[in-house]
C-alpha atoms as a PDB file:
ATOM      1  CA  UNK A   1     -19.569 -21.196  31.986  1.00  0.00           C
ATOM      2  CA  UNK A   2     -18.387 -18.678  34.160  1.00  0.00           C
ATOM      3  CA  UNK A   3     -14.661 -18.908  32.882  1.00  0.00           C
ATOM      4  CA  UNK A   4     -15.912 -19.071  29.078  1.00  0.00           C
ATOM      5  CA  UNK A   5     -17.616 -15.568  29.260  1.00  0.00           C
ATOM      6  CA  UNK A   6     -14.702 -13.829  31.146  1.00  0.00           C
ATOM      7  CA  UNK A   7     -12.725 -15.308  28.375  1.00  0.00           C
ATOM      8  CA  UNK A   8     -14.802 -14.160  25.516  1.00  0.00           C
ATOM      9  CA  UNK A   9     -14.893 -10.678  27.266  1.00  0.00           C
ATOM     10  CA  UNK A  10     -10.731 -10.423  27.504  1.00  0.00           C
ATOM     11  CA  UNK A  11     -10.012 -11.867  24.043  1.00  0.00           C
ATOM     12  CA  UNK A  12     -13.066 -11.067  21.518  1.00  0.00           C
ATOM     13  CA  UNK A  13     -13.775 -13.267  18.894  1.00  0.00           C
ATOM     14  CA  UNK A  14     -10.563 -12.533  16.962  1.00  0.00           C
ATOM     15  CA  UNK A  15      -8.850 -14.646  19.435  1.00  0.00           C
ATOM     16  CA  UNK A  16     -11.245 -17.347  18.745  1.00  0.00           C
ATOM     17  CA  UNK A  17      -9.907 -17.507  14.831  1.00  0.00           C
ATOM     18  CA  UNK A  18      -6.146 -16.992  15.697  1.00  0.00           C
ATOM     19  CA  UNK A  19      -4.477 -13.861  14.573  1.00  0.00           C
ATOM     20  CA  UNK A  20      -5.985 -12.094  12.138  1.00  0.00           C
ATOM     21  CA  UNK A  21      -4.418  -9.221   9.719  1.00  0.00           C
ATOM     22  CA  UNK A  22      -6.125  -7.165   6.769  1.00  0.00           C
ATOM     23  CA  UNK A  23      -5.620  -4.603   4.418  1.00  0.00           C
ATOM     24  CA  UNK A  24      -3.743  -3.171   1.842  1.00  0.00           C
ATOM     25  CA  UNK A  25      -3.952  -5.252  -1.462  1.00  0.00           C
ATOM     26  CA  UNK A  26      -0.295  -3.515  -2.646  1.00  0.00           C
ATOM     27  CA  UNK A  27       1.784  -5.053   0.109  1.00  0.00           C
ATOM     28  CA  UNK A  28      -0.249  -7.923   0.622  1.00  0.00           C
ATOM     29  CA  UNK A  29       2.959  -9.513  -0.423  1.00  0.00           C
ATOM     30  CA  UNK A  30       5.463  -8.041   1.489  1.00  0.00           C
ATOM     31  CA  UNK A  31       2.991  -8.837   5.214  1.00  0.00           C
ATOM     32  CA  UNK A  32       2.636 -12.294   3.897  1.00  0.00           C
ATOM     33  CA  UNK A  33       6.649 -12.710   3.340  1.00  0.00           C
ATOM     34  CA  UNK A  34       7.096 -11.289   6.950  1.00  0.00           C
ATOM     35  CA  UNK A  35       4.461 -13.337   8.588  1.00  0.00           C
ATOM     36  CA  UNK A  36       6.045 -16.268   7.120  1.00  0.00           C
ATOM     37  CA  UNK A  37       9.446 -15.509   8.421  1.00  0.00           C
ATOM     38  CA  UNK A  38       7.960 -14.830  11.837  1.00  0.00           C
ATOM     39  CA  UNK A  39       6.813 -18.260  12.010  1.00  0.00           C
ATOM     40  CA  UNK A  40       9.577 -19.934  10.658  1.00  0.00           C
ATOM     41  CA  UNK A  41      11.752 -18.044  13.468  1.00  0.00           C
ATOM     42  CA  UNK A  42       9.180 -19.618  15.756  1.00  0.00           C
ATOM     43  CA  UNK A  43       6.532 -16.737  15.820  1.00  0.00           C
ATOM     44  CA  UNK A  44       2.501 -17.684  15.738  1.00  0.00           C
ATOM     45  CA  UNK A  45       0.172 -17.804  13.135  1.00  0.00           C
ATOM     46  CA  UNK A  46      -0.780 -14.940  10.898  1.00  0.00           C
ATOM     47  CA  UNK A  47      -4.120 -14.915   8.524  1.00  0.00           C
ATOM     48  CA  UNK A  48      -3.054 -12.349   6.472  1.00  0.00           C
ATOM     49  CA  UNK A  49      -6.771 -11.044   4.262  1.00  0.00           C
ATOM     50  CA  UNK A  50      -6.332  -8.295   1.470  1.00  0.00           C
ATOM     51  CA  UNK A  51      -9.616  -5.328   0.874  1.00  0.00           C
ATOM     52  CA  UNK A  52      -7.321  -2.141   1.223  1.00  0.00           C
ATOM     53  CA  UNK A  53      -5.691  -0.338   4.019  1.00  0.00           C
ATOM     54  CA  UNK A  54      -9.160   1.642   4.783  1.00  0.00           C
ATOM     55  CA  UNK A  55     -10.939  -1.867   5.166  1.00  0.00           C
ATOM     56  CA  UNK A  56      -8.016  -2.814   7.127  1.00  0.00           C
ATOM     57  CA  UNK A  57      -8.243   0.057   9.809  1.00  0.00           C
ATOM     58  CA  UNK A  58     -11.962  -0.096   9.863  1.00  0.00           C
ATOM     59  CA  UNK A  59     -11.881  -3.731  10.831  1.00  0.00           C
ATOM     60  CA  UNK A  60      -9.324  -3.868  13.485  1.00  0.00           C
ATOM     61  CA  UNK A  61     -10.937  -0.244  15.346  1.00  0.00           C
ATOM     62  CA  UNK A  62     -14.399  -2.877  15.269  1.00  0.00           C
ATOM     63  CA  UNK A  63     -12.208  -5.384  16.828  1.00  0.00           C
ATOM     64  CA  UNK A  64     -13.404  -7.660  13.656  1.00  0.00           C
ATOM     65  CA  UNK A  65      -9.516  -8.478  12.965  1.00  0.00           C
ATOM     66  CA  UNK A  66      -6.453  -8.222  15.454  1.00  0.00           C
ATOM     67  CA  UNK A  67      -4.147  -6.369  12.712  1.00  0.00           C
ATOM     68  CA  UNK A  68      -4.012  -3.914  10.189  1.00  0.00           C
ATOM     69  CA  UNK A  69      -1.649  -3.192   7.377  1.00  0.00           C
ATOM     70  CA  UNK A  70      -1.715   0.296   5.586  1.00  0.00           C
ATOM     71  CA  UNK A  71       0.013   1.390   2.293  1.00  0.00           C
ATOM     72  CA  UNK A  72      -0.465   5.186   3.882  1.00  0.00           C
ATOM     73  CA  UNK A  73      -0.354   6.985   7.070  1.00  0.00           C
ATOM     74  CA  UNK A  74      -3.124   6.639  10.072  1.00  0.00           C
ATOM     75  CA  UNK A  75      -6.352   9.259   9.513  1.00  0.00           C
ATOM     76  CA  UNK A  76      -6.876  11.155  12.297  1.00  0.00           C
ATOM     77  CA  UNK A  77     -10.075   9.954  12.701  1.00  0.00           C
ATOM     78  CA  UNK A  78      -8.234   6.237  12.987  1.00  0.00           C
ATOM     79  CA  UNK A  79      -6.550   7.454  15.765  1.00  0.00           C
ATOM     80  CA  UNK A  80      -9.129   9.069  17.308  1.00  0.00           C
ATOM     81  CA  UNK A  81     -10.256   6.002  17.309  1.00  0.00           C
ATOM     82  CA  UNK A  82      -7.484   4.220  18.790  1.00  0.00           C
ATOM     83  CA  UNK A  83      -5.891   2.774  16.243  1.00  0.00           C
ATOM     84  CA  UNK A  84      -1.531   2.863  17.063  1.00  0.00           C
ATOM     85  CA  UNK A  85      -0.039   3.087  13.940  1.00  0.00           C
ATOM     86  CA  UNK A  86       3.481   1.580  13.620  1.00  0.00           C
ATOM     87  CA  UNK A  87       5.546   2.921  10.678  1.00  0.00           C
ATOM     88  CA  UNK A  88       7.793  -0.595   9.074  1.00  0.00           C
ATOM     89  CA  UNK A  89       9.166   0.373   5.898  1.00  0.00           C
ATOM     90  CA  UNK A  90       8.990   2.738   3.004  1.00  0.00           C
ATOM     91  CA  UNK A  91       7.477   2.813  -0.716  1.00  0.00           C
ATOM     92  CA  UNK A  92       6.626   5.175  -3.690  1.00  0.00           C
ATOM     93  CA  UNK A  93       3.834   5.588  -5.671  1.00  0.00           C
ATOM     94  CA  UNK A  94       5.521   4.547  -9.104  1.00  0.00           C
ATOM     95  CA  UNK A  95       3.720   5.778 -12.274  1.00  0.00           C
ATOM     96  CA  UNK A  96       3.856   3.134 -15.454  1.00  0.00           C
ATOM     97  CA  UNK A  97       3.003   3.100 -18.735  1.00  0.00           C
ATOM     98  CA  UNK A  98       3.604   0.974 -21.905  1.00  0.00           C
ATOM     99  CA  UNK A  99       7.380   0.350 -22.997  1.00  0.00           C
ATOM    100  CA  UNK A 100       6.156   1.584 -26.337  1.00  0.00           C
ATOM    101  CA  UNK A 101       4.486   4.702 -24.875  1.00  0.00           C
ATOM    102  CA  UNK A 102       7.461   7.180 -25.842  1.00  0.00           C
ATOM    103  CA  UNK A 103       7.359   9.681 -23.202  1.00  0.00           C
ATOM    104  CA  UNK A 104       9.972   9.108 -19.780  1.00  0.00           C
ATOM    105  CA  UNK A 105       9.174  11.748 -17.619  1.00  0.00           C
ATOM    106  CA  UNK A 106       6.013  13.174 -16.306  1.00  0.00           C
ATOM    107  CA  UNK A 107       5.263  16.036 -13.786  1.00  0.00           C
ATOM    108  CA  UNK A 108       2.645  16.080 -11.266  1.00  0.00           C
ATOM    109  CA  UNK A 109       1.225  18.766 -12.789  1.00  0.00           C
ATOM    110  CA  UNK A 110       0.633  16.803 -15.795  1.00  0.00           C
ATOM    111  CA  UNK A 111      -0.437  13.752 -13.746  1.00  0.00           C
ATOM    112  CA  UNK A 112      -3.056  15.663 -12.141  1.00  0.00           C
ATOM    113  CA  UNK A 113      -4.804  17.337 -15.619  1.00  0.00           C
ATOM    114  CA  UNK A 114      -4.377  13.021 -16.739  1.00  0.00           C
ATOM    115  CA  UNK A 115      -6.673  11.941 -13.616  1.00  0.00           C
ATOM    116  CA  UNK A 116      -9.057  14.856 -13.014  1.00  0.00           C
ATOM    117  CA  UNK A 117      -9.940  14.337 -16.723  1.00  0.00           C
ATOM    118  CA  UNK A 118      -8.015  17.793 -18.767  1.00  0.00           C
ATOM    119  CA  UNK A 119      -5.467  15.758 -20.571  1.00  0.00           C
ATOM    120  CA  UNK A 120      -6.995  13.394 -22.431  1.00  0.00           C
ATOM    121  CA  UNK A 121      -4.058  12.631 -25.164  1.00  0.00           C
ATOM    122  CA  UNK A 122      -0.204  11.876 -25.057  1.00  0.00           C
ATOM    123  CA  UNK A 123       2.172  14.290 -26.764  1.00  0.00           C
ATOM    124  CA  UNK A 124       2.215  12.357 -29.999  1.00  0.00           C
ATOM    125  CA  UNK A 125      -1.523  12.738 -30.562  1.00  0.00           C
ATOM    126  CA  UNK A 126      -2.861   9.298 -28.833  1.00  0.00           C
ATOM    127  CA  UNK A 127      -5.781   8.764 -26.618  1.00  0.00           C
ATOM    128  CA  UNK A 128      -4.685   8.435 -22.694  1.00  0.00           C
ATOM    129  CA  UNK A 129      -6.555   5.470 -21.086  1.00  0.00           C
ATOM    130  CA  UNK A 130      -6.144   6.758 -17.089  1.00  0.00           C
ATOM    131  CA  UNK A 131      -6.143   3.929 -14.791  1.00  0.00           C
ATOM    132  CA  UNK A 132      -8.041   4.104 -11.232  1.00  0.00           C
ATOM    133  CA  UNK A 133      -7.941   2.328  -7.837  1.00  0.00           C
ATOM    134  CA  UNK A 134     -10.856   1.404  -5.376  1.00  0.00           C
ATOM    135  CA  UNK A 135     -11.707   4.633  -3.010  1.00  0.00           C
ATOM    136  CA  UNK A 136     -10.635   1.757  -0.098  1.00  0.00           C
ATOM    137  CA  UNK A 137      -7.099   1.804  -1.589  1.00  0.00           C
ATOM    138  CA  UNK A 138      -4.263   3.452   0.540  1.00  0.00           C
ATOM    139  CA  UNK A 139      -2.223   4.133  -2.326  1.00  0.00           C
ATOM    140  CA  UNK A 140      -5.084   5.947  -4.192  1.00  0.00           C
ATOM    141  CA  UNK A 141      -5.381   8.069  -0.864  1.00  0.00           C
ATOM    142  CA  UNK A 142      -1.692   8.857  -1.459  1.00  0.00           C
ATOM    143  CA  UNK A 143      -1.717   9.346  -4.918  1.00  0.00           C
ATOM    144  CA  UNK A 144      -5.332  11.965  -4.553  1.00  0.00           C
ATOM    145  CA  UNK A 145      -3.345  13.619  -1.443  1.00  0.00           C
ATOM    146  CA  UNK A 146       0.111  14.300  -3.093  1.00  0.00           C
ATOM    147  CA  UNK A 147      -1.226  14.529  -7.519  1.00  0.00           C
ATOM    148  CA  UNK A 148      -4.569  15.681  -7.626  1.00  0.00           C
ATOM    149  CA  UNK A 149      -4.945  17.646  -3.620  1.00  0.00           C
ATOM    150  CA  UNK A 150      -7.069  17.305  -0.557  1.00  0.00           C
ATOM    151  CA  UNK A 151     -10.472  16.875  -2.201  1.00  0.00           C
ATOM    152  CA  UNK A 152     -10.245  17.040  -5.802  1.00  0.00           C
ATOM    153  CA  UNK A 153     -12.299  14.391  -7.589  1.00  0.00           C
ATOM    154  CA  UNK A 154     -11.227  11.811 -10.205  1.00  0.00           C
ATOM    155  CA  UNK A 155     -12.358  12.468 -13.745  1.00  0.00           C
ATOM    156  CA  UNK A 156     -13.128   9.623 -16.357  1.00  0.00           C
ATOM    157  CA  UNK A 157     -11.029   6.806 -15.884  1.00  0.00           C
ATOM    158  CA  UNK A 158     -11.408   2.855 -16.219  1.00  0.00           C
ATOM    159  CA  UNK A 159     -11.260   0.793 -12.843  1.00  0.00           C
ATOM    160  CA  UNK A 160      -8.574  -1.888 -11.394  1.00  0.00           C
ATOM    161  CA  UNK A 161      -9.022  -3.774  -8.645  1.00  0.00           C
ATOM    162  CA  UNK A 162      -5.446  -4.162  -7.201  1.00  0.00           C
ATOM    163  CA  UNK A 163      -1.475  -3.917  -8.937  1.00  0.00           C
ATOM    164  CA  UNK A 164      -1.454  -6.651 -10.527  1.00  0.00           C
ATOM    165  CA  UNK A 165      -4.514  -6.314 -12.753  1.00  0.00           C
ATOM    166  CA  UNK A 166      -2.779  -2.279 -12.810  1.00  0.00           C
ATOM    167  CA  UNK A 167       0.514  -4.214 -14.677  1.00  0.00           C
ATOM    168  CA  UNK A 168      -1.314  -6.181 -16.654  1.00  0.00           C
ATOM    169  CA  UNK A 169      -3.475  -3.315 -18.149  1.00  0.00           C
ATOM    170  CA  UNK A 170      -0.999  -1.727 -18.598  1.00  0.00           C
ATOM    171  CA  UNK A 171       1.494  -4.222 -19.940  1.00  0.00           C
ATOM    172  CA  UNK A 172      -1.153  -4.767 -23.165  1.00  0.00           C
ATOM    173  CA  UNK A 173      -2.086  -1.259 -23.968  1.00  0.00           C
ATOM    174  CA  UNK A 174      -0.147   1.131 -25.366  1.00  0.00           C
ATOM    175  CA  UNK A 175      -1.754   4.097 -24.262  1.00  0.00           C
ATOM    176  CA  UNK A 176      -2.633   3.258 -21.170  1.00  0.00           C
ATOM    177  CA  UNK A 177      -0.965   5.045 -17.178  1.00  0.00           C
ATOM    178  CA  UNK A 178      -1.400   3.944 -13.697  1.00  0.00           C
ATOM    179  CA  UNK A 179      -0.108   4.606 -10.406  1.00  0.00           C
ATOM    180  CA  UNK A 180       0.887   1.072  -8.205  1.00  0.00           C
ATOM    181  CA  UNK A 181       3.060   0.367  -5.444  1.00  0.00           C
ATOM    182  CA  UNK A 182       7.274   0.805  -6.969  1.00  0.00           C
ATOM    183  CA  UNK A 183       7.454  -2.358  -3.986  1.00  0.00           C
ATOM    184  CA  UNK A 184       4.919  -4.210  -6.309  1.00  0.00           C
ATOM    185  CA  UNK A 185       7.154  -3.918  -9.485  1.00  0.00           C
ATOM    186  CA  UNK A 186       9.189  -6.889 -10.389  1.00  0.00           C
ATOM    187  CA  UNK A 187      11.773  -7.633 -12.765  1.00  0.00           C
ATOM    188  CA  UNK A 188      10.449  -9.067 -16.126  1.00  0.00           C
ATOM    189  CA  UNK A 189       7.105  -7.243 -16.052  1.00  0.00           C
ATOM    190  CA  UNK A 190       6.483  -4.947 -19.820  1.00  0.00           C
ATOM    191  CA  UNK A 191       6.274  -2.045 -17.612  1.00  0.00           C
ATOM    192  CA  UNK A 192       7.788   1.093 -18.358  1.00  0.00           C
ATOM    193  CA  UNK A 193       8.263   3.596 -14.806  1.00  0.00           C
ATOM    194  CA  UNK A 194       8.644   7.321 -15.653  1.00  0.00           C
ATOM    195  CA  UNK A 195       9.997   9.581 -13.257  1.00  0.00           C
ATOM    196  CA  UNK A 196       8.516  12.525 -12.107  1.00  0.00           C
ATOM    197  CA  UNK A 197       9.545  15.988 -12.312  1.00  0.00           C
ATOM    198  CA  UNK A 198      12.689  14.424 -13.037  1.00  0.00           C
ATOM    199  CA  UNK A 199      13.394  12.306 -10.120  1.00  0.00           C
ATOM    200  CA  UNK A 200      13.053   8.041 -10.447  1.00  0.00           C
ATOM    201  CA  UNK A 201      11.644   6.344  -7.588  1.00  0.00           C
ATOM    202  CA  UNK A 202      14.388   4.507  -5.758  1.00  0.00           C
ATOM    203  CA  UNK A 203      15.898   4.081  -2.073  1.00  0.00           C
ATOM    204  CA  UNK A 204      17.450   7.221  -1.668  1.00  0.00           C
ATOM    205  CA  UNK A 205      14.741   9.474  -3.363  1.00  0.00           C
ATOM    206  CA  UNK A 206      12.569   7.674  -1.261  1.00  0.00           C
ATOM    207  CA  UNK A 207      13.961   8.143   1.730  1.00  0.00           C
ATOM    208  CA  UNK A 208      15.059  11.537   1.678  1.00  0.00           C
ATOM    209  CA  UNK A 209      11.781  12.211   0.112  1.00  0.00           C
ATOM    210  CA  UNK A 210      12.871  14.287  -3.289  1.00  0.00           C
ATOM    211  CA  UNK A 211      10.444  11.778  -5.039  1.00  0.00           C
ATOM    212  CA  UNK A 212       7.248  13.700  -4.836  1.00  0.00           C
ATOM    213  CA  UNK A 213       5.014  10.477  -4.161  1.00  0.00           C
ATOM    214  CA  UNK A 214       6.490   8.580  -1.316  1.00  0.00           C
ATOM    215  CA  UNK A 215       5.364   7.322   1.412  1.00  0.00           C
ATOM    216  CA  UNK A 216       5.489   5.238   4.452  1.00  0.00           C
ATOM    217  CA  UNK A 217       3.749   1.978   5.068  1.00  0.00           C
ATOM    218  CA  UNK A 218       2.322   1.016   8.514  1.00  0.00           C
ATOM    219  CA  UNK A 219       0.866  -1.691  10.293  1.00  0.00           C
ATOM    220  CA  UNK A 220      -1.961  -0.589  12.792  1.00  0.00           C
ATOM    221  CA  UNK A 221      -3.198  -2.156  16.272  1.00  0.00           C
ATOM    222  CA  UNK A 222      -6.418  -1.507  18.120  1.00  0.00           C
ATOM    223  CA  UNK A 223      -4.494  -0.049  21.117  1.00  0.00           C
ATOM    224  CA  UNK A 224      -1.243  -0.280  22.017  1.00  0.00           C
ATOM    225  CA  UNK A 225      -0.111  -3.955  20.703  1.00  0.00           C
ATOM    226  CA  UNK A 226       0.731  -6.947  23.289  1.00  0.00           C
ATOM    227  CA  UNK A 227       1.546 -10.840  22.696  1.00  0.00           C
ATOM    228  CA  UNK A 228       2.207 -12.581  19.879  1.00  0.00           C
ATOM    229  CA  UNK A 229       1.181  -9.196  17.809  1.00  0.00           C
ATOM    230  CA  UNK A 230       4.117  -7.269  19.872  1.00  0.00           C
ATOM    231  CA  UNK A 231       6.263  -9.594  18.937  1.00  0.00           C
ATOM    232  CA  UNK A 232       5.339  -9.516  15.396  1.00  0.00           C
ATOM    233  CA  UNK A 233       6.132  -6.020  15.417  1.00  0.00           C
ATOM    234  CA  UNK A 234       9.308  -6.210  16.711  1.00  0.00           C
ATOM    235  CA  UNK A 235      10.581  -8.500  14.413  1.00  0.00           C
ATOM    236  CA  UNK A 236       9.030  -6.645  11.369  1.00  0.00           C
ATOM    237  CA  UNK A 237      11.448  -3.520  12.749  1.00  0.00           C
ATOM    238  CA  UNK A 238      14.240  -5.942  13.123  1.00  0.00           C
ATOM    239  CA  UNK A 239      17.017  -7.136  11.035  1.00  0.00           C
ATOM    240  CA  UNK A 240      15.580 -10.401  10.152  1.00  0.00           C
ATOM    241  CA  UNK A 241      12.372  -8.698   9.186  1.00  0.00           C
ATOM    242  CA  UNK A 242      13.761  -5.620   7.814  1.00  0.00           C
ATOM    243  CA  UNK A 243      16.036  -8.186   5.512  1.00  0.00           C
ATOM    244  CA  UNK A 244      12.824  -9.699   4.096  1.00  0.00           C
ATOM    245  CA  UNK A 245      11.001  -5.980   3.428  1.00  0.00           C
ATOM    246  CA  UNK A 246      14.410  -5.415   1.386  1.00  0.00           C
ATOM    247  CA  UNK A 247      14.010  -8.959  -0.420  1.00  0.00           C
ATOM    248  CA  UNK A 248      10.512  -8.060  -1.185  1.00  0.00           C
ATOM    249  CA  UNK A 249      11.574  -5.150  -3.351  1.00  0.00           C
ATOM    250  CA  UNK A 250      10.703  -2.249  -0.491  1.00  0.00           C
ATOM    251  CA  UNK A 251      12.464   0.341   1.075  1.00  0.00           C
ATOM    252  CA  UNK A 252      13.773  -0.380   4.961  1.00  0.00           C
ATOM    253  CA  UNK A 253      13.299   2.448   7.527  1.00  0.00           C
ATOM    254  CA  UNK A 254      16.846   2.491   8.126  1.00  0.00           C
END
């Protein structure tokens, strides 16, 4: 009995259930694709749950979930915390509309009057229907912290859960904008991505950051990771793993 309790005490009850990750419904993908290459190169067991990168972090500081995967930087009061943030590849906030929507480029000033509710029709007259994430969703965060600014509110605007119901909106409605992952977009989709203020979101405007909504993705760790979660990071920031975040449609860190 003894031995059980000192165990419970050094491993929690995440240990109990395996590894567990959670968070960010955009790259739920791209942590499942890694996690599945980590095992197949001989690496344990990942339970990889989606809920958004604020769930994510809130779970693994309670010590509710071993891992935590982010579509957006740490919060200070994360780290505070004690959540380690580990940066493992790079995305953009892509803005799509409706291959029949006729405009190409947008700037960020115009995105913002879209989402705080000013612009409420396109140049040629018809109604804009402004797509929204969850307040849990990292790339919302990103999206309020680089369009709109620290604090300004969301106007009127109709609700998606994650990307996919995002493309899918968007895909059947003419009129209709969102922001999403560009690491979410795949080929064959009736998506149509504008740039903004000019600049498309690819690898080297991400990376060198003249794309005005990129960011960096990051996996989090209550603590400074050990085990079979260190050595999931280190093959996430290694060739193999880096390979597979390229094959998955997202930017590598290098």
């Amino acid at each position: 009995l003894a031995a059980f309790l000192v165990w419970g005490l050094t491993y929690g009850p995440c240990s109990a259930a395996g590894i567990v990750a959670r968070g960010s419904d955009s790259t739920i993908n791209v942590v499942k694709a890694l996690v599945k290459a980590f095992g197949e190169d001989g690496g344990a067991a990942i339970k990889v749950e989606g809920g958004g990168s604020s769930k994510g972090a809130a779970a693994c500081i309670a010590g509710d979930v071993n891992l935590a995967f982010m579509s957006r930087g740490p919060k200070s009061k994360e780290t505070s915390a004690g959540l380690v943030a580990v940066p493992y590849a790079i995305d953009g906030v892509a803005i799509i509309v409706n291959p029949k929507n006729p405009t190409s480029d947008i700037s960020k000033a115009s995105l913002k009057e879209i989402f705080i509710g000013k612009k409420t029709k396109w140049e040629n007259g018809k109604p804009v229907m402004a797509l929204n994430r969850p307040a849990t969703s990292g790339t919302r965060e990103v999206f309020q912290g680089k369009v709109l600014g620290k604090g300004v509110a969301f106007g009127p605007k109709v609700a998606v859960k994650h990307d996919k119901a995002a493309h899918m909106t968007v895909a059947k409605v003419v009129t209709a904008v969102a922001y999403t992952s560009a690491g979410a977009l795949k080929e064959g989709e009736n998506l149509k991505v504008l740039t903004v203020d000019g600049v498309n979101p690819e690898p080297k405007t991400l990376r060198d950051g003249s794309y005005p909504i990129a960011r960096t993705l990051h996996f989090g760790t209550k603590g400074e990771a050990s085990g079979d979660i260190k050595a999931f990071l280190d093959f996430v920031k290694s060739g193999k793993g880096q390979a597979v975040i390229q094959q998955e449609g997202f930017v590598t860190l290098k």
